[in-house]
Protein backbone atom coordinates (compact mmCIF):
# COMPACT_ATOMS: atom_id res chain seq x y z
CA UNK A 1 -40.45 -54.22 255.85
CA UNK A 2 -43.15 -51.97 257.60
CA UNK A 3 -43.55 -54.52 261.21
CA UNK A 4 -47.31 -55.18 259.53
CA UNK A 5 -47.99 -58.96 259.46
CA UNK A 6 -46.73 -60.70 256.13
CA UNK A 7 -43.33 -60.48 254.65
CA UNK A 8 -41.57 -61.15 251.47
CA UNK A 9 -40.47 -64.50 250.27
CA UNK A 10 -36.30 -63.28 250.48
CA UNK A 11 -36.71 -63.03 254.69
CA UNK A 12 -37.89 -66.53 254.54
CA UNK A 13 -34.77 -67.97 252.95
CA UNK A 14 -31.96 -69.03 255.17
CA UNK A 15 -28.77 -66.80 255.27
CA UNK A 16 -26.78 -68.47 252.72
CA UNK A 17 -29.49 -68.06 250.51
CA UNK A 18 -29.22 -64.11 250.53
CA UNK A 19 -26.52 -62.75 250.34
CA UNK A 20 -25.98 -58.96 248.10
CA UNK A 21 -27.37 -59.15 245.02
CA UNK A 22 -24.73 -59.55 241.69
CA UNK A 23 -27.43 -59.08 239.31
CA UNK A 24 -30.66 -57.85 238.97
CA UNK A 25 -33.15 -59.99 237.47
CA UNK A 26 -35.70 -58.24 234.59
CA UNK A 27 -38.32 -60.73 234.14
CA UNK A 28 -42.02 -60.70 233.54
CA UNK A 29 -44.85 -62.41 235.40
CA UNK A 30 -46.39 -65.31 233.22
CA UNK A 31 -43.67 -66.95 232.35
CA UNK A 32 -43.40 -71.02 233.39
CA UNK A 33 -41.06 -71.57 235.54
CA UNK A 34 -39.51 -73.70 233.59
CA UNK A 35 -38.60 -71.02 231.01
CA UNK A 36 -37.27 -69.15 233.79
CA UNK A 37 -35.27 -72.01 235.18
CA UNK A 38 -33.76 -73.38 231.84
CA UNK A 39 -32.89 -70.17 230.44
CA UNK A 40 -31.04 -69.37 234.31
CA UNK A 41 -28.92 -72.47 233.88
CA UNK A 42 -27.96 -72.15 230.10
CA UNK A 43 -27.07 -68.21 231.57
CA UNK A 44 -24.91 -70.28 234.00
CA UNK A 45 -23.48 -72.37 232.01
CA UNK A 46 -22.40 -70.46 229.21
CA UNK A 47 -20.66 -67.38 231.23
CA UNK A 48 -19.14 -69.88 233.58
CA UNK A 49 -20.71 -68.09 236.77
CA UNK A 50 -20.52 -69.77 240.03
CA UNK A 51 -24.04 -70.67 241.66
CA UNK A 52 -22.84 -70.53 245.21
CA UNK A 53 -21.22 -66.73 244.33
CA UNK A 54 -24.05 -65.64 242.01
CA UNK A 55 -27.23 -63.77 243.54
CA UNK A 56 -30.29 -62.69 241.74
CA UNK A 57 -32.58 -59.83 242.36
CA UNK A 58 -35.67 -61.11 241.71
CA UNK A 59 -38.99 -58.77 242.44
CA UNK A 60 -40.55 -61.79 243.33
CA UNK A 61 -39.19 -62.72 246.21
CA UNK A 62 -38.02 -59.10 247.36
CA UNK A 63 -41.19 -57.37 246.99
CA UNK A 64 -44.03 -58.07 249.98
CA UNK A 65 -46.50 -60.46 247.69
CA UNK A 66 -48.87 -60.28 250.51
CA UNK A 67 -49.71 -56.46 249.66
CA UNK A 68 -49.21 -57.40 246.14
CA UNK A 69 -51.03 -59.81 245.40
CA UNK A 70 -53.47 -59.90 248.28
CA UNK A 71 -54.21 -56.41 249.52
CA UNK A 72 -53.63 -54.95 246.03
CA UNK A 73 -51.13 -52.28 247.24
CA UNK A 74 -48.71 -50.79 244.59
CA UNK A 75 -45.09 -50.79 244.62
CA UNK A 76 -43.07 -47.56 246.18
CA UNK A 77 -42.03 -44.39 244.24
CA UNK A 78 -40.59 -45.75 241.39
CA UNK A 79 -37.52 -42.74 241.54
CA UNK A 80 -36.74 -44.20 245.41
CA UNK A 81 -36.57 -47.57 245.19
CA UNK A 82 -36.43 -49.12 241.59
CA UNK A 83 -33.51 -47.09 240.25
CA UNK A 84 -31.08 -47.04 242.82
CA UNK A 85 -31.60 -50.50 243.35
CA UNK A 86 -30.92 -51.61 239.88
CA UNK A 87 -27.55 -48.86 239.99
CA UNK A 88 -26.63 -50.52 243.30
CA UNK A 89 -26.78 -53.80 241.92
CA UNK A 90 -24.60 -52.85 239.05
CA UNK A 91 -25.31 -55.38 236.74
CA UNK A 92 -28.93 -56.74 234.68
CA UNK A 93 -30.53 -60.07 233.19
CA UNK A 94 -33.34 -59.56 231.11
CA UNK A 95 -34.94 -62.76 230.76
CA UNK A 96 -36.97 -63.10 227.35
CA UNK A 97 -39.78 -65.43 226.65
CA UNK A 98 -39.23 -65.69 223.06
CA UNK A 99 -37.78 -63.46 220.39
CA UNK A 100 -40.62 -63.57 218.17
CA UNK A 101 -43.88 -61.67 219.70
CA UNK A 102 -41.92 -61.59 223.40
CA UNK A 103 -44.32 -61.04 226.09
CA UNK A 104 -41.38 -59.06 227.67
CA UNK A 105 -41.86 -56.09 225.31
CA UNK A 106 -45.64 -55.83 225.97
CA UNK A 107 -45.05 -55.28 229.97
CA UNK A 108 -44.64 -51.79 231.40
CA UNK A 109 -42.35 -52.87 234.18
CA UNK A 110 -40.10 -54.35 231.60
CA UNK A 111 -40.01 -51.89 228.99
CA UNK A 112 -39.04 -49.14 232.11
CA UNK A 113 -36.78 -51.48 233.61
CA UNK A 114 -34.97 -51.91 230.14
CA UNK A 115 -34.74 -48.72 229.84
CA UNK A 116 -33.17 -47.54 233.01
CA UNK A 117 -30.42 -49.88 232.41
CA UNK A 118 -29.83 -47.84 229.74
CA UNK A 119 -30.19 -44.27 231.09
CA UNK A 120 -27.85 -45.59 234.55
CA UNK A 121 -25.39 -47.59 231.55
CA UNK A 122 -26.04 -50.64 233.65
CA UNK A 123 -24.65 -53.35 231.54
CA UNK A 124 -26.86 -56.12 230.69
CA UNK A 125 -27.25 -59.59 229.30
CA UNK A 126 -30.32 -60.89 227.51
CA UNK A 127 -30.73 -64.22 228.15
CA UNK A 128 -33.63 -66.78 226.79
CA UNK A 129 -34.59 -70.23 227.18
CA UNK A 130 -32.86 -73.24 225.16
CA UNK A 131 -35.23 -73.72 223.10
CA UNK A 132 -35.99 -69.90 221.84
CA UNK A 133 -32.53 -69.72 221.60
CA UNK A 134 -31.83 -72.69 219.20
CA UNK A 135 -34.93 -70.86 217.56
CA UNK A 136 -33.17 -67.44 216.90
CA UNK A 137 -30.33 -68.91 215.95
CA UNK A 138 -32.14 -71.05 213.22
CA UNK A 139 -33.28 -67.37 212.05
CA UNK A 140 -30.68 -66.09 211.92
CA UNK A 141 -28.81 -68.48 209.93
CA UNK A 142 -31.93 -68.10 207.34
CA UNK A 143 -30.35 -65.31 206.50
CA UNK A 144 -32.02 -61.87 205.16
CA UNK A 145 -35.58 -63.03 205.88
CA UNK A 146 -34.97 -64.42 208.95
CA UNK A 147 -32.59 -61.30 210.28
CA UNK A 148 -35.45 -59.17 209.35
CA UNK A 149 -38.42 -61.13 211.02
CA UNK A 150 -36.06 -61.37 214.23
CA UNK A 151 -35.15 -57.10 214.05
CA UNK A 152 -39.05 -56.33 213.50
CA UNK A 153 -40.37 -58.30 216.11
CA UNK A 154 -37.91 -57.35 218.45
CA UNK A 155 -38.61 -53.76 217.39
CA UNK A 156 -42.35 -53.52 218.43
CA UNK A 157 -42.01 -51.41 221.66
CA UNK A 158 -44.89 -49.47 222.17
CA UNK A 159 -44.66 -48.18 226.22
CA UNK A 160 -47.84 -46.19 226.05
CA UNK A 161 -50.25 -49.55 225.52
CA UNK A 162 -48.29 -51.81 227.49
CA UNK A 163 -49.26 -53.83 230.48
CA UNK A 164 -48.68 -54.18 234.21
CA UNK A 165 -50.61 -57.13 236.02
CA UNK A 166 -51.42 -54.62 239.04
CA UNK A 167 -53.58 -51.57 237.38
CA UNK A 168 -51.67 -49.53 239.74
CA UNK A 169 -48.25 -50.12 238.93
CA UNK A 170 -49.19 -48.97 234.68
CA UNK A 171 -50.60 -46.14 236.20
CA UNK A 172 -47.65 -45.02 237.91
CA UNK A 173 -44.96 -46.15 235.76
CA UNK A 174 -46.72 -44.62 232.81
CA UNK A 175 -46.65 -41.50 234.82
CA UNK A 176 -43.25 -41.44 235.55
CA UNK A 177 -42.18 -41.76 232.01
CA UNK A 178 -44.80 -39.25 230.91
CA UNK A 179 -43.62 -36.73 233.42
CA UNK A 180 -39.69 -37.06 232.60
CA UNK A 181 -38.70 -38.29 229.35
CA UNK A 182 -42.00 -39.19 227.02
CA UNK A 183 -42.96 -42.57 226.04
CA UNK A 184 -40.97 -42.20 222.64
CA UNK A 185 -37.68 -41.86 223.75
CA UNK A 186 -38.21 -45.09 226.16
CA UNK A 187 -39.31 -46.86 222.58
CA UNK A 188 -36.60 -45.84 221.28
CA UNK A 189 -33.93 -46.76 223.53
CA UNK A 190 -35.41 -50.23 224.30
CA UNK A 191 -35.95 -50.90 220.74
CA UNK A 192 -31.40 -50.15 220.16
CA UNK A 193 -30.71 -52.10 222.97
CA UNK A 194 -32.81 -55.08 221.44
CA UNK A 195 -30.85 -54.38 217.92
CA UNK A 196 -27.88 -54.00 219.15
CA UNK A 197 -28.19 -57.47 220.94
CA UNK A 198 -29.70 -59.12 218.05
CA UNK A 199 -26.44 -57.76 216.30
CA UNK A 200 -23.76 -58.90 219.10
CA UNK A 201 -25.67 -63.02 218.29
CA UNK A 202 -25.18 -62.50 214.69
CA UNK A 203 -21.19 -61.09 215.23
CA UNK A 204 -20.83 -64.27 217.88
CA UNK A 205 -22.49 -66.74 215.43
CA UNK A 206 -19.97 -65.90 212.75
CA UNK A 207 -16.55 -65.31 214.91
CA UNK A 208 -17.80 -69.27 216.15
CA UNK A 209 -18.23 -70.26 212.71
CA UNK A 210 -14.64 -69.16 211.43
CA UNK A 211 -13.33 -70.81 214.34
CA UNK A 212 -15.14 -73.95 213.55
CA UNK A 213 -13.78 -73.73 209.94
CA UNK A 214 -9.92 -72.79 211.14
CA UNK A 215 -9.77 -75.85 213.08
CA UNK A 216 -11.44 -78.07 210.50
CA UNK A 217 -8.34 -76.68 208.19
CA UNK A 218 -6.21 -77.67 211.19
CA UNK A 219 -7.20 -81.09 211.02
CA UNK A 220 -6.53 -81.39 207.37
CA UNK A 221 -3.84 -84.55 207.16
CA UNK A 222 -0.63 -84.12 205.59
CA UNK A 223 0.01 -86.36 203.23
CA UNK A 224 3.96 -85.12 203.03
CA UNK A 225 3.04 -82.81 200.21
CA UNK A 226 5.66 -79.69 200.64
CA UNK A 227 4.62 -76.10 200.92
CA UNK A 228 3.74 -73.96 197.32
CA UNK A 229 7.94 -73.76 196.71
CA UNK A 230 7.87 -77.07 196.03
CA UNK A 231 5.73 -76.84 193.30
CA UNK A 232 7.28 -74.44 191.15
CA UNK A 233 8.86 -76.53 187.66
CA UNK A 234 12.52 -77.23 188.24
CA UNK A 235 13.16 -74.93 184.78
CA UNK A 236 11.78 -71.92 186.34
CA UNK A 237 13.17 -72.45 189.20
CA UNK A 238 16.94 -72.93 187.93
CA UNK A 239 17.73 -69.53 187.65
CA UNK A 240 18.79 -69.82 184.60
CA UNK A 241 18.64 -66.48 182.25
């Protein structure tokens, strides 16, 4: 708010609409809204999280689109606003398009939002729509090939050439990064944190699938067979010497 005409989408929402944030939203800009909205409710649906209690941070509607997207004005210091908001939040959703050639590895705001999830240990949840989902999974259940197209693609961080819509905003995120930590150790640590979700699917995938096959043996009918004992031959089981 700087009491200049214009003001973010959030102070046009009633006040049960905004209420403090539980999680902060990582997204990037180009994606339909219906990717964003399907891959929201599956998030919904499969942690059990209650819409009326659950509150997003969402750039879009926070940030003042008017001097975005109309006056061309960057964002604040990156160091002031953007990390202690995320820490203050507490907890992340990064949103990805796809798993294969994500656009949300080829965005600067992204890639540096990823990673100072990781340098504040925020915890976060990767989340994608239905539909890329049902796709990784079908990878993944490939088997080698399939585990190995999903770890290269989602491997391919490259900070230095990656984009922000607002020239601006590259210029000073890149700077940040280049002025604290260098551009490969944000590759790097975005690049685990992809692996080490791709692992967590694959460790889900199969703890579901034993599961699956424990109750399938539960369901087994008995037939009024006895237990092994009552196989052994009545000689051998006489006792006799």
């Amino acid at each position: 708010r700087d009491h200049r005409p214009g003001c973010s989408l959030l102070d046009t929402l009633p006040p049960q609409h905004r209420r403090p944030c539980t999680h902060f939203l990582s997204w990037s800009w180009g994606y339909t809204i219906s990717s964003v909205r399907s891959a929201l409710e599956l998030w919904v649906q499969q942690v059990e999280a209650d819409p009326s209690r659950t509150f997003l941070w969402v750039c879009f509607f926070w940030n003042n689109q008017i001097r975005l997207l109309v006056q061309k004005e960057g964002g604040d210091d990156l160091a002031e606003v953007f990390g202690p908001t995320l820490k203050r939040v507490g907890r992340m959703v990064a949103l990805l398009d796809n798993w294969s050639g994500p656009r949300y590895l080829t965005r600067i705001w992204t890639i540096f939002e990823q990673f100072k999830a990781c340098e504040l240990k925020v915890p976060v949840e990767i989340i994608m729509p239905p539909d890329s989902q049902e796709s990784l999974m079908v990878a993944i259940k490939s088997g080698d090939q399939g585990i190995r197209e999903v770890t290269r693609s989602l491997s391919r961080v490259d900070s230095e050439r990656a984009k922000a819509w607002l020239p601006l905003d590259e210029t000073r995120v890149k700077a940040n990064i280049r002025d604290t930590v260098g551009f490969d150790v944000v590759n790097h640590a975005v690049r685990y944190r992809m692996i080490e979700w791709v692992k967590g699917v694959f460790q889900r995938m199969v703890e579901n699938m034993i599961v699956e096959e424990q109750r399938d043996c539960d369901r087994i009918p008995d037939h009024g067979h006895g237990g092994p004992e009552d196989s052994v031959p009545a000689d051998l089981d006489s006792g006799a010497g």
